[in-house]
PDB file of N, CA and C in Angstrom:
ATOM      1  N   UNK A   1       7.152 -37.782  12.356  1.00  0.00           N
ATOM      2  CA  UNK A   1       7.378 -36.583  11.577  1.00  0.00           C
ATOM      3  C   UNK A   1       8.725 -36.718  10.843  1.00  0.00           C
ATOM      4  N   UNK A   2       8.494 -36.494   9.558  1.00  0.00           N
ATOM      5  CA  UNK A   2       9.485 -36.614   8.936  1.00  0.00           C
ATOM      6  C   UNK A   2      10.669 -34.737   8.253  1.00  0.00           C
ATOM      7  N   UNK A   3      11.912 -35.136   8.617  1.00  0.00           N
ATOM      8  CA  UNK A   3      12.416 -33.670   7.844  1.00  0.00           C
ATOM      9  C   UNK A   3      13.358 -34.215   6.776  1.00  0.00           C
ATOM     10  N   UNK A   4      12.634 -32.970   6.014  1.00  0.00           N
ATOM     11  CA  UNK A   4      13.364 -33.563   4.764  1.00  0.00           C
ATOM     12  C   UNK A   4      14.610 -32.288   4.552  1.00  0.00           C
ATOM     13  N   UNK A   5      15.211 -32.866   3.356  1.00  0.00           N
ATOM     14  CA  UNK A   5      16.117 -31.725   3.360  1.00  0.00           C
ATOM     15  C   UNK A   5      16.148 -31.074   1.554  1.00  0.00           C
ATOM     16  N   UNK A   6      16.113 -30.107   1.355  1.00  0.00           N
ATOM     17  CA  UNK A   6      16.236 -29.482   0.150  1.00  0.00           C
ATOM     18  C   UNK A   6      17.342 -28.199   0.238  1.00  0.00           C
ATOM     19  N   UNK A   7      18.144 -28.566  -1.183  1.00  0.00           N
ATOM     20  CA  UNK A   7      19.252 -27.491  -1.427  1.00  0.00           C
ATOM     21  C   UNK A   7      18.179 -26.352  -2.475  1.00  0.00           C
ATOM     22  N   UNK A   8      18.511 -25.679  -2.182  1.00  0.00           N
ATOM     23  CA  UNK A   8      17.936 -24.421  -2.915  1.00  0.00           C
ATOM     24  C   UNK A   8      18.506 -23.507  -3.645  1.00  0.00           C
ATOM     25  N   UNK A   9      18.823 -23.134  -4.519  1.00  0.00           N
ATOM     26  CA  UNK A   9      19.676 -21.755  -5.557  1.00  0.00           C
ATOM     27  C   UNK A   9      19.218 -20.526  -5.148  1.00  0.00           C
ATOM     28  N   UNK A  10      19.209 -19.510  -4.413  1.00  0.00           N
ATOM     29  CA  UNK A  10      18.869 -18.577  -4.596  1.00  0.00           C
ATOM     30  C   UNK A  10      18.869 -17.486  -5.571  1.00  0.00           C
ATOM     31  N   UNK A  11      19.618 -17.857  -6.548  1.00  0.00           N
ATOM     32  CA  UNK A  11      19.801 -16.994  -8.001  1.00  0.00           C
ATOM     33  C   UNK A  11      17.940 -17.631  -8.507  1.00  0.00           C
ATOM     34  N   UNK A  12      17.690 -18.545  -8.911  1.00  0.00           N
ATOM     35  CA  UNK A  12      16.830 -19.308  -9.519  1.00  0.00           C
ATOM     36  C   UNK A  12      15.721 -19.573  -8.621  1.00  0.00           C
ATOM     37  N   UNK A  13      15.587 -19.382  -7.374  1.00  0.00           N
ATOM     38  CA  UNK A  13      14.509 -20.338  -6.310  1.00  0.00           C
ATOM     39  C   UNK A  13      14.163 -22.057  -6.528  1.00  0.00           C
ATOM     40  N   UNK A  14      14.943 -22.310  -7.526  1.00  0.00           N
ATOM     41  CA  UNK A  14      14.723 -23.979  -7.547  1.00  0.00           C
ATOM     42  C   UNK A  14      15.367 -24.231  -6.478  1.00  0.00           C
ATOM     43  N   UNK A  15      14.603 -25.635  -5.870  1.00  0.00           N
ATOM     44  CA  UNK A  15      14.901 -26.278  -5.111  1.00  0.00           C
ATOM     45  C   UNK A  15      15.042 -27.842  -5.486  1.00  0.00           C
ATOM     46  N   UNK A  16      15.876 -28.404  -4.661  1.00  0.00           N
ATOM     47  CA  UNK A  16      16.257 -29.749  -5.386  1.00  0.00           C
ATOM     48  C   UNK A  16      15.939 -30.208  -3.814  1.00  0.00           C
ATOM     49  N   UNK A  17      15.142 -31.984  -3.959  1.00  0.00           N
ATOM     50  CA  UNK A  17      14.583 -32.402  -2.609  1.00  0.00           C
ATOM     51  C   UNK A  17      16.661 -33.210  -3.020  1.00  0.00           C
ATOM     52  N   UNK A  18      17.330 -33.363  -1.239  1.00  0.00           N
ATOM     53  CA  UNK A  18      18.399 -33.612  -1.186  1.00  0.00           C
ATOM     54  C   UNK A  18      18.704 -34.816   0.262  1.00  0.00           C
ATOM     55  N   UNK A  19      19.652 -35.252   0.483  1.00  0.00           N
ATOM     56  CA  UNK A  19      19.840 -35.676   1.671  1.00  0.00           C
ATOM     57  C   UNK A  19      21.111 -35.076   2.114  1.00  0.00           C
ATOM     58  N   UNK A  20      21.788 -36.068   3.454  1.00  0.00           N
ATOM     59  CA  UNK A  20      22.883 -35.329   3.905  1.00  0.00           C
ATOM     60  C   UNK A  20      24.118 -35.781   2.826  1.00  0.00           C
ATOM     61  N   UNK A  21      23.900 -36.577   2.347  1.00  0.00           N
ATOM     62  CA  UNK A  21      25.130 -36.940   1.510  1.00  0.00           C
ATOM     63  C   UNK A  21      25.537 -35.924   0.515  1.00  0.00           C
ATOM     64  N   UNK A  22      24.644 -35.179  -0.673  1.00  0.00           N
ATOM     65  CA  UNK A  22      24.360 -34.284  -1.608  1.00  0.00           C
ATOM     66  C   UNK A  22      25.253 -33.218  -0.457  1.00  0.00           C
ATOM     67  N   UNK A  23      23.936 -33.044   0.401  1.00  0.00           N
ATOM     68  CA  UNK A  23      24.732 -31.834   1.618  1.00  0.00           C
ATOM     69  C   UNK A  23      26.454 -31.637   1.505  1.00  0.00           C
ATOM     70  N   UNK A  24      26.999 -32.901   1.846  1.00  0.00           N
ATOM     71  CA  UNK A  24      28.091 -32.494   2.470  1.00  0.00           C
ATOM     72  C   UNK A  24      28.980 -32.623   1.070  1.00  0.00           C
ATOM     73  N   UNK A  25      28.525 -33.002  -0.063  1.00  0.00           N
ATOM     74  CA  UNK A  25      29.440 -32.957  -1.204  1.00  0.00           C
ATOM     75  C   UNK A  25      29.543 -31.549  -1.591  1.00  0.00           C
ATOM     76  N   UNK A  26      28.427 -30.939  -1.573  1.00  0.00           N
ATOM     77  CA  UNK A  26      28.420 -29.175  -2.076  1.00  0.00           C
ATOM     78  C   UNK A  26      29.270 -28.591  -0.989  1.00  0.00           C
ATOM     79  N   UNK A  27      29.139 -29.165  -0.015  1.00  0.00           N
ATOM     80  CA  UNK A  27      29.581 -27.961   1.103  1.00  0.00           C
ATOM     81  C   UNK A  27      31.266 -28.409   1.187  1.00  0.00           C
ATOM     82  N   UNK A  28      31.876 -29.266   0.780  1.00  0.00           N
ATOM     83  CA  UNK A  28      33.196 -30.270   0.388  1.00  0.00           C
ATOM     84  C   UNK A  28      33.640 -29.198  -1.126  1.00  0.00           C
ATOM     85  N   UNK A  29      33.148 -29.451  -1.733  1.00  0.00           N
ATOM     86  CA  UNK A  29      33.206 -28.689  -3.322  1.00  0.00           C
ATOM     87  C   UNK A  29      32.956 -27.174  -3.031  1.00  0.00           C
ATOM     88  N   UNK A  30      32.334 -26.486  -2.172  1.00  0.00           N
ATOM     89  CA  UNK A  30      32.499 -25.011  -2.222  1.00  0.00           C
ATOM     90  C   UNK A  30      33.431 -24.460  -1.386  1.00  0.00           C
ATOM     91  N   UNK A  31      33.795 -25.127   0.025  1.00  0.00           N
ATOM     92  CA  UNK A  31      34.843 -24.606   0.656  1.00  0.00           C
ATOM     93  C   UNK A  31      36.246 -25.085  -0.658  1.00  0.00           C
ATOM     94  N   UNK A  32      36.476 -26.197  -1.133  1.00  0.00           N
ATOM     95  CA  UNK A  32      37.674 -25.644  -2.340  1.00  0.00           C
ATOM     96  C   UNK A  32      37.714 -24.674  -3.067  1.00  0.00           C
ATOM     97  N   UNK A  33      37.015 -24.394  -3.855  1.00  0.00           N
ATOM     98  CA  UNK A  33      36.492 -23.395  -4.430  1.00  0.00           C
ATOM     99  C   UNK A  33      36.538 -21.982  -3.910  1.00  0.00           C
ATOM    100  N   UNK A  34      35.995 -21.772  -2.744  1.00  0.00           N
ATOM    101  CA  UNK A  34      36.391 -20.682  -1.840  1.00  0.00           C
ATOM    102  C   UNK A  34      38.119 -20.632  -1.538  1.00  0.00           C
ATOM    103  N   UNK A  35      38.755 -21.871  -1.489  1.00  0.00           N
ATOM    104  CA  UNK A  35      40.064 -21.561  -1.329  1.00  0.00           C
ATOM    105  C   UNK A  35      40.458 -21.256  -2.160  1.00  0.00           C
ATOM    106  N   UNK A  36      40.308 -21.912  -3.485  1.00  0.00           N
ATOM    107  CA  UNK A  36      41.148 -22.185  -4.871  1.00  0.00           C
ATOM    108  C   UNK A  36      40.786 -21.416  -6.182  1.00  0.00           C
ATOM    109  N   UNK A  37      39.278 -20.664  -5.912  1.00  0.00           N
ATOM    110  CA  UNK A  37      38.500 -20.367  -6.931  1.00  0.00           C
ATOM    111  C   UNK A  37      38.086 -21.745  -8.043  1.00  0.00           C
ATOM    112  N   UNK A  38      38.002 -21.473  -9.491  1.00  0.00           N
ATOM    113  CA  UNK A  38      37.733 -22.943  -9.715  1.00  0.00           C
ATOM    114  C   UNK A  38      38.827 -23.526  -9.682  1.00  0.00           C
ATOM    115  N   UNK A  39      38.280 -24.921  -9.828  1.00  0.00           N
ATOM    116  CA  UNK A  39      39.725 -26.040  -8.814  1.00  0.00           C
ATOM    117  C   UNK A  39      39.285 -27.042 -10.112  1.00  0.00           C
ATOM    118  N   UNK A  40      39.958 -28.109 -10.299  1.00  0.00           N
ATOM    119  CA  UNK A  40      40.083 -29.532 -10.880  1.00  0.00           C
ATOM    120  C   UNK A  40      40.508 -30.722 -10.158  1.00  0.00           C
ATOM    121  N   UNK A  41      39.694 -31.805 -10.493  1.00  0.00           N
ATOM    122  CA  UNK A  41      39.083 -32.848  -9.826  1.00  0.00           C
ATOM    123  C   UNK A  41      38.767 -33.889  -9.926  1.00  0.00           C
ATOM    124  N   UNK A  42      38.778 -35.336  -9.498  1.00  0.00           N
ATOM    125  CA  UNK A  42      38.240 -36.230 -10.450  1.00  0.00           C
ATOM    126  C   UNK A  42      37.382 -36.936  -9.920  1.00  0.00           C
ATOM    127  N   UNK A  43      36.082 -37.587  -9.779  1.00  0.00           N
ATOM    128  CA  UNK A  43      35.094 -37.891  -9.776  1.00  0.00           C
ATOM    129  C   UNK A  43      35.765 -38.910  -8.278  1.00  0.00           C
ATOM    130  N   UNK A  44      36.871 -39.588  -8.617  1.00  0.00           N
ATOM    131  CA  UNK A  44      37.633 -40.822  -7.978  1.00  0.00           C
ATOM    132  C   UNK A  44      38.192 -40.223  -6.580  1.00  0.00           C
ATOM    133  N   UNK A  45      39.045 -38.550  -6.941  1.00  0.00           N
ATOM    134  CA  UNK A  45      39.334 -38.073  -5.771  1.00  0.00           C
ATOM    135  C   UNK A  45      38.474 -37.681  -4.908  1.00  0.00           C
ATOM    136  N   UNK A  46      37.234 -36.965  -5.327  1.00  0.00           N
ATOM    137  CA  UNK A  46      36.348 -36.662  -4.667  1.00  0.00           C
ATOM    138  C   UNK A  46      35.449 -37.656  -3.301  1.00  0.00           C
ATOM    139  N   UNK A  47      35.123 -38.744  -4.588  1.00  0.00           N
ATOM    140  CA  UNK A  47      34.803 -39.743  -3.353  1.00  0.00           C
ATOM    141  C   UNK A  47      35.531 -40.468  -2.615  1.00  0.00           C
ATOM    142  N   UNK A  48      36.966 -40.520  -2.872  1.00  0.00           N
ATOM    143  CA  UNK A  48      37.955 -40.649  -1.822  1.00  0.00           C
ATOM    144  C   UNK A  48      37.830 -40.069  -0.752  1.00  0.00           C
ATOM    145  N   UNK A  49      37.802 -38.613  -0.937  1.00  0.00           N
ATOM    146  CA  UNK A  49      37.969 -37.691   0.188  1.00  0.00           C
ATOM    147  C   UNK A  49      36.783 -37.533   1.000  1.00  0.00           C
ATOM    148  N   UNK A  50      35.178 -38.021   0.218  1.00  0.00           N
ATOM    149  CA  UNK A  50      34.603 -38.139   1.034  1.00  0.00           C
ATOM    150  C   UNK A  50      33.470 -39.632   1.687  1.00  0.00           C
ATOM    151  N   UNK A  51      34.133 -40.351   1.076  1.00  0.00           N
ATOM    152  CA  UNK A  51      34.105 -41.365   1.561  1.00  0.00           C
ATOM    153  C   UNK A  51      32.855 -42.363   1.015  1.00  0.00           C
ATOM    154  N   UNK A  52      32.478 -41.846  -0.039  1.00  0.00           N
ATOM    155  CA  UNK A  52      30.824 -41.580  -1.316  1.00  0.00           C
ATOM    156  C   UNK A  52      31.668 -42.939  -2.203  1.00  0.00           C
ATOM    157  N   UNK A  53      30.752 -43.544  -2.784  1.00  0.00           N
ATOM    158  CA  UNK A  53      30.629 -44.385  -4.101  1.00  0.00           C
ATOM    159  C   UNK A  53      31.201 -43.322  -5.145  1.00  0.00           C
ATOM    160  N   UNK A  54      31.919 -43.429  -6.006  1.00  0.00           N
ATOM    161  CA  UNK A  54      31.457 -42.349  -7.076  1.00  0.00           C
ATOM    162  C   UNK A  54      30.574 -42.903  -7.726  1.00  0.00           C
ATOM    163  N   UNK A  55      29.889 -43.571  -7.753  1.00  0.00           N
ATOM    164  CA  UNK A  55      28.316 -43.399  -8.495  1.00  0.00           C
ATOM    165  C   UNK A  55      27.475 -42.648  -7.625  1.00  0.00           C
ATOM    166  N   UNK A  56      27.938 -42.687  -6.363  1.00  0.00           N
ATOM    167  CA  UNK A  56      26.623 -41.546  -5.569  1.00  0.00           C
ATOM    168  C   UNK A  56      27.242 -40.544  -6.044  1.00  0.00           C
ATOM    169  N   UNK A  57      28.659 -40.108  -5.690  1.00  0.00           N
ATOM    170  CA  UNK A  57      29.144 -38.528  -6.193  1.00  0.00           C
ATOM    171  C   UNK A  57      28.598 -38.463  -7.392  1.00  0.00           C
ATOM    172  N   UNK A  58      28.870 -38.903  -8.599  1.00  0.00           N
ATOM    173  CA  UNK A  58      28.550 -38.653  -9.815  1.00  0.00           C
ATOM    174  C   UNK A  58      26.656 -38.394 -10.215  1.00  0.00           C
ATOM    175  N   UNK A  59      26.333 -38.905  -9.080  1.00  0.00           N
ATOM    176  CA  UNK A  59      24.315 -38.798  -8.981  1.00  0.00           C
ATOM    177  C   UNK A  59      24.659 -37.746  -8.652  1.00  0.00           C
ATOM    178  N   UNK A  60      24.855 -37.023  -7.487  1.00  0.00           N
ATOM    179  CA  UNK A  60      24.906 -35.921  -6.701  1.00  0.00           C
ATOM    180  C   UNK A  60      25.057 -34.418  -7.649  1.00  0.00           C
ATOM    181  N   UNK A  61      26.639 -34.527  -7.953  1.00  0.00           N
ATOM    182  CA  UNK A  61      26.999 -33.857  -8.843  1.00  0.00           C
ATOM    183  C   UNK A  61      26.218 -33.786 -10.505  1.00  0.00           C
ATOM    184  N   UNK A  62      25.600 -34.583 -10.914  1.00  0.00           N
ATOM    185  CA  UNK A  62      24.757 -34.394 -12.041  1.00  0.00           C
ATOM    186  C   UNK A  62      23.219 -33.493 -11.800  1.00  0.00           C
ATOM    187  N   UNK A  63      22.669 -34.182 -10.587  1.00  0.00           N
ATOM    188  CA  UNK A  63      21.827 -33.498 -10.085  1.00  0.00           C
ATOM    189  C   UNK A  63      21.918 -31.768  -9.812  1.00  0.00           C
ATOM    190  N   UNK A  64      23.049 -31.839  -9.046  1.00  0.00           N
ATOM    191  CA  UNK A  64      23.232 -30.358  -8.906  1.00  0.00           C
ATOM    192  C   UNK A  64      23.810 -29.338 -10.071  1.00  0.00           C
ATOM    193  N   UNK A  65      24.017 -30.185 -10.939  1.00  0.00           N
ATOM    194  CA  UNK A  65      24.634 -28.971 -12.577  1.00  0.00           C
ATOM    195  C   UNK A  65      23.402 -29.080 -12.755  1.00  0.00           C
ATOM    196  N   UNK A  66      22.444 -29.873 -13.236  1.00  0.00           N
ATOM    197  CA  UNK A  66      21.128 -29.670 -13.407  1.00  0.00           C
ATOM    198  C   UNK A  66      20.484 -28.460 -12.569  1.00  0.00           C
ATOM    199  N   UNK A  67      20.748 -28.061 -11.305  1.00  0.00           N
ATOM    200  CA  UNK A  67      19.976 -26.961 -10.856  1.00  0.00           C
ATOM    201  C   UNK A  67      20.910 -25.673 -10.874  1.00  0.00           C
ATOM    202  N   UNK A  68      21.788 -25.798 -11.712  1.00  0.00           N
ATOM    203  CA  UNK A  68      22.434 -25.064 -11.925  1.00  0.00           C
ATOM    204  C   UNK A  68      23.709 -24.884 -10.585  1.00  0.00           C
ATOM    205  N   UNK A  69      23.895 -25.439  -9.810  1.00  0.00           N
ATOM    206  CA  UNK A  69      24.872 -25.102  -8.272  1.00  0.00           C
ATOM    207  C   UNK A  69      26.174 -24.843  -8.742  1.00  0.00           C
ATOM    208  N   UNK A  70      26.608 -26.334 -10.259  1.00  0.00           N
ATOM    209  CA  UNK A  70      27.871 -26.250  -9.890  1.00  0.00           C
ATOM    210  C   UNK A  70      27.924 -26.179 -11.233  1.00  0.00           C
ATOM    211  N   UNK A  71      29.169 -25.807 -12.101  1.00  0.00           N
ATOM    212  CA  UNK A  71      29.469 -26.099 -13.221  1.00  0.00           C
ATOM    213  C   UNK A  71      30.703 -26.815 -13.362  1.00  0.00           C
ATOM    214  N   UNK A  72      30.613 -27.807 -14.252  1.00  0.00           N
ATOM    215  CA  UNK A  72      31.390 -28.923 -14.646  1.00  0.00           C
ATOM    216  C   UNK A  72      32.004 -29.143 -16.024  1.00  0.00           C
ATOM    217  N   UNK A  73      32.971 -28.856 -16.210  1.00  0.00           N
ATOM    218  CA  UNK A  73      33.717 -29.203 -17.524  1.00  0.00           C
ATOM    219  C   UNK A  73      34.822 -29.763 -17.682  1.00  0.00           C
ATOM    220  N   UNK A  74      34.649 -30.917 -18.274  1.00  0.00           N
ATOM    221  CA  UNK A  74      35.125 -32.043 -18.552  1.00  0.00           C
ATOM    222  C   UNK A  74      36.772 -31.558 -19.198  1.00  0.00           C
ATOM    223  N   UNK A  75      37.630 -32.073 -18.430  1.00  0.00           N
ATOM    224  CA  UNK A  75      39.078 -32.197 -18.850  1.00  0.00           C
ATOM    225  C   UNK A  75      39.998 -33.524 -18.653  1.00  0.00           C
ATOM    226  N   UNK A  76      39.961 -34.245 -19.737  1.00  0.00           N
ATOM    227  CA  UNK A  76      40.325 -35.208 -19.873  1.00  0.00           C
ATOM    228  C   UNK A  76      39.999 -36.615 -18.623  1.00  0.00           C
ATOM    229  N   UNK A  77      40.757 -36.748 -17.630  1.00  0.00           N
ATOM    230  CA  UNK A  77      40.082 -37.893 -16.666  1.00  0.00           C
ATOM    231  C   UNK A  77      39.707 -37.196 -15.378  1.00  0.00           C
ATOM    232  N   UNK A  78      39.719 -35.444 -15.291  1.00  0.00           N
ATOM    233  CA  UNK A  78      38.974 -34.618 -14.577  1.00  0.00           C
ATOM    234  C   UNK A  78      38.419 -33.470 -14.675  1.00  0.00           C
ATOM    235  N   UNK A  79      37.681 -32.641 -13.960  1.00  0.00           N
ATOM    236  CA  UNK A  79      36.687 -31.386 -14.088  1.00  0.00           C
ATOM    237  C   UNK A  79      37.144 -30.710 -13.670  1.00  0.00           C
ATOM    238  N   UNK A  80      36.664 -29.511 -14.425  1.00  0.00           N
ATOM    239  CA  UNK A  80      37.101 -28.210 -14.063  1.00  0.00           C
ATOM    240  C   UNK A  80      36.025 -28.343 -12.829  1.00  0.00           C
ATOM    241  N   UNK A  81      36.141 -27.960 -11.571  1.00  0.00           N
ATOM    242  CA  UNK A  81      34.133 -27.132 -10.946  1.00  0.00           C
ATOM    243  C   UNK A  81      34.633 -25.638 -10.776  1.00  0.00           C
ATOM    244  N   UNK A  82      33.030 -24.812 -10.871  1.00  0.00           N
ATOM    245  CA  UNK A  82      32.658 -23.813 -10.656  1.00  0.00           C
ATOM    246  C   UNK A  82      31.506 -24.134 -10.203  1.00  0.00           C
ATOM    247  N   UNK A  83      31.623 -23.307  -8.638  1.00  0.00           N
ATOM    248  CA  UNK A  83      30.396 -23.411  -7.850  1.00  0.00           C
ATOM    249  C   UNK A  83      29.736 -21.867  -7.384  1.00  0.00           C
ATOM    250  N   UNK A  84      28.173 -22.314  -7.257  1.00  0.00           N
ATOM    251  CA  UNK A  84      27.613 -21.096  -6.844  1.00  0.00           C
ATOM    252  C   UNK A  84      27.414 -20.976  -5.273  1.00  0.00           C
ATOM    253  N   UNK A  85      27.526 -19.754  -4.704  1.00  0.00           N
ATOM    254  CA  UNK A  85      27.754 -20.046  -3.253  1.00  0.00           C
ATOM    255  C   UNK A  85      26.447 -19.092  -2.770  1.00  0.00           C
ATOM    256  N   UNK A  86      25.391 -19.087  -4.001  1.00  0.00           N
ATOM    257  CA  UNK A  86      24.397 -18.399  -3.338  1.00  0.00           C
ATOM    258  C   UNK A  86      23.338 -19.840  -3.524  1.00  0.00           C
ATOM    259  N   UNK A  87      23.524 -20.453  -2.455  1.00  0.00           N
ATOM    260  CA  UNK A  87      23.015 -21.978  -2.045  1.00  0.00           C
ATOM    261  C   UNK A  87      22.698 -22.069  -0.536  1.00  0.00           C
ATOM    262  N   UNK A  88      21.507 -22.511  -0.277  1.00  0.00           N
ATOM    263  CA  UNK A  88      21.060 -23.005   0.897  1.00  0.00           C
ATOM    264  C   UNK A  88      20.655 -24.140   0.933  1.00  0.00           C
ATOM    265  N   UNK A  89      20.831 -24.954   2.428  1.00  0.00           N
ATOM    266  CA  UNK A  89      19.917 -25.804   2.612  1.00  0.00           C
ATOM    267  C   UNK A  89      18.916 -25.567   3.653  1.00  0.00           C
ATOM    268  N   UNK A  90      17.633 -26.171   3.350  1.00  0.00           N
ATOM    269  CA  UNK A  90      16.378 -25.614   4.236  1.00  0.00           C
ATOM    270  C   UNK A  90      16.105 -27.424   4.394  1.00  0.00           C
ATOM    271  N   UNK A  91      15.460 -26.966   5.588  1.00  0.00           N
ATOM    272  CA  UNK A  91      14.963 -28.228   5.879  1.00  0.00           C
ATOM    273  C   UNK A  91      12.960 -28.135   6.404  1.00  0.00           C
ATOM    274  N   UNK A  92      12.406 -28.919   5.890  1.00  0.00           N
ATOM    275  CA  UNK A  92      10.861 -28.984   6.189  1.00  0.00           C
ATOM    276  C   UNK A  92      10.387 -30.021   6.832  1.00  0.00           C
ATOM    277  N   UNK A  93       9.134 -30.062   7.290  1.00  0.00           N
ATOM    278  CA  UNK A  93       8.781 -30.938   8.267  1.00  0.00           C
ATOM    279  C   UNK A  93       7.449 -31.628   7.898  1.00  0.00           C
ATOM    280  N   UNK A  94       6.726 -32.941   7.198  1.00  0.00           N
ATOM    281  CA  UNK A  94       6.556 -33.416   6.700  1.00  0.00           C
ATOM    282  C   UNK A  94       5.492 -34.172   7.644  1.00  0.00           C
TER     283      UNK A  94
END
């Protein structure tokens, strides 16, 4: 039996199929955010801090502006984020 994992928007009901990696980048990026409101960032610090390729961060994070989670705007060699914190993860059983 397999569980999978999907992040979900609750503004939107899209769901994005996810793993734990995606997981712990949103949940990394919204507790700042919760501290800082929007914060700035660079693709390089991020996966520093969490220990990600930035080509996985940068998959991750593209994926999730696509479902709308986070918003991203580009400032020079870093991002603004704005994140949505009406986000779940659900997990199903396969």
């Amino acid at each position: 039996m397999n569980n999978n994992l999907y992040l979900l928007n609750e503004d939107t009901k899209f769901q994005l199929g996810c793993n734990e990696v995606c997981r712990r980048i949103y949940l990394h990026i919204a507790s700042l955010h919760r501290e800082n409101g929007t914060f700035r960032s660079s693709i390089k610090q991020l996966s520093s801090a969490l220990g990600y390729s930035e080509s996985g961060v940068r998959y991750w994070l593209s994926l999730m502006q696509q479902a709308n989670v986070i918003t991203l705007t580009r400032k020079s060699n870093y991002y603004d984020f704005d994140v949505s914190h009406n986000v779940s993860f659900i997990t199903s059983n396969n």
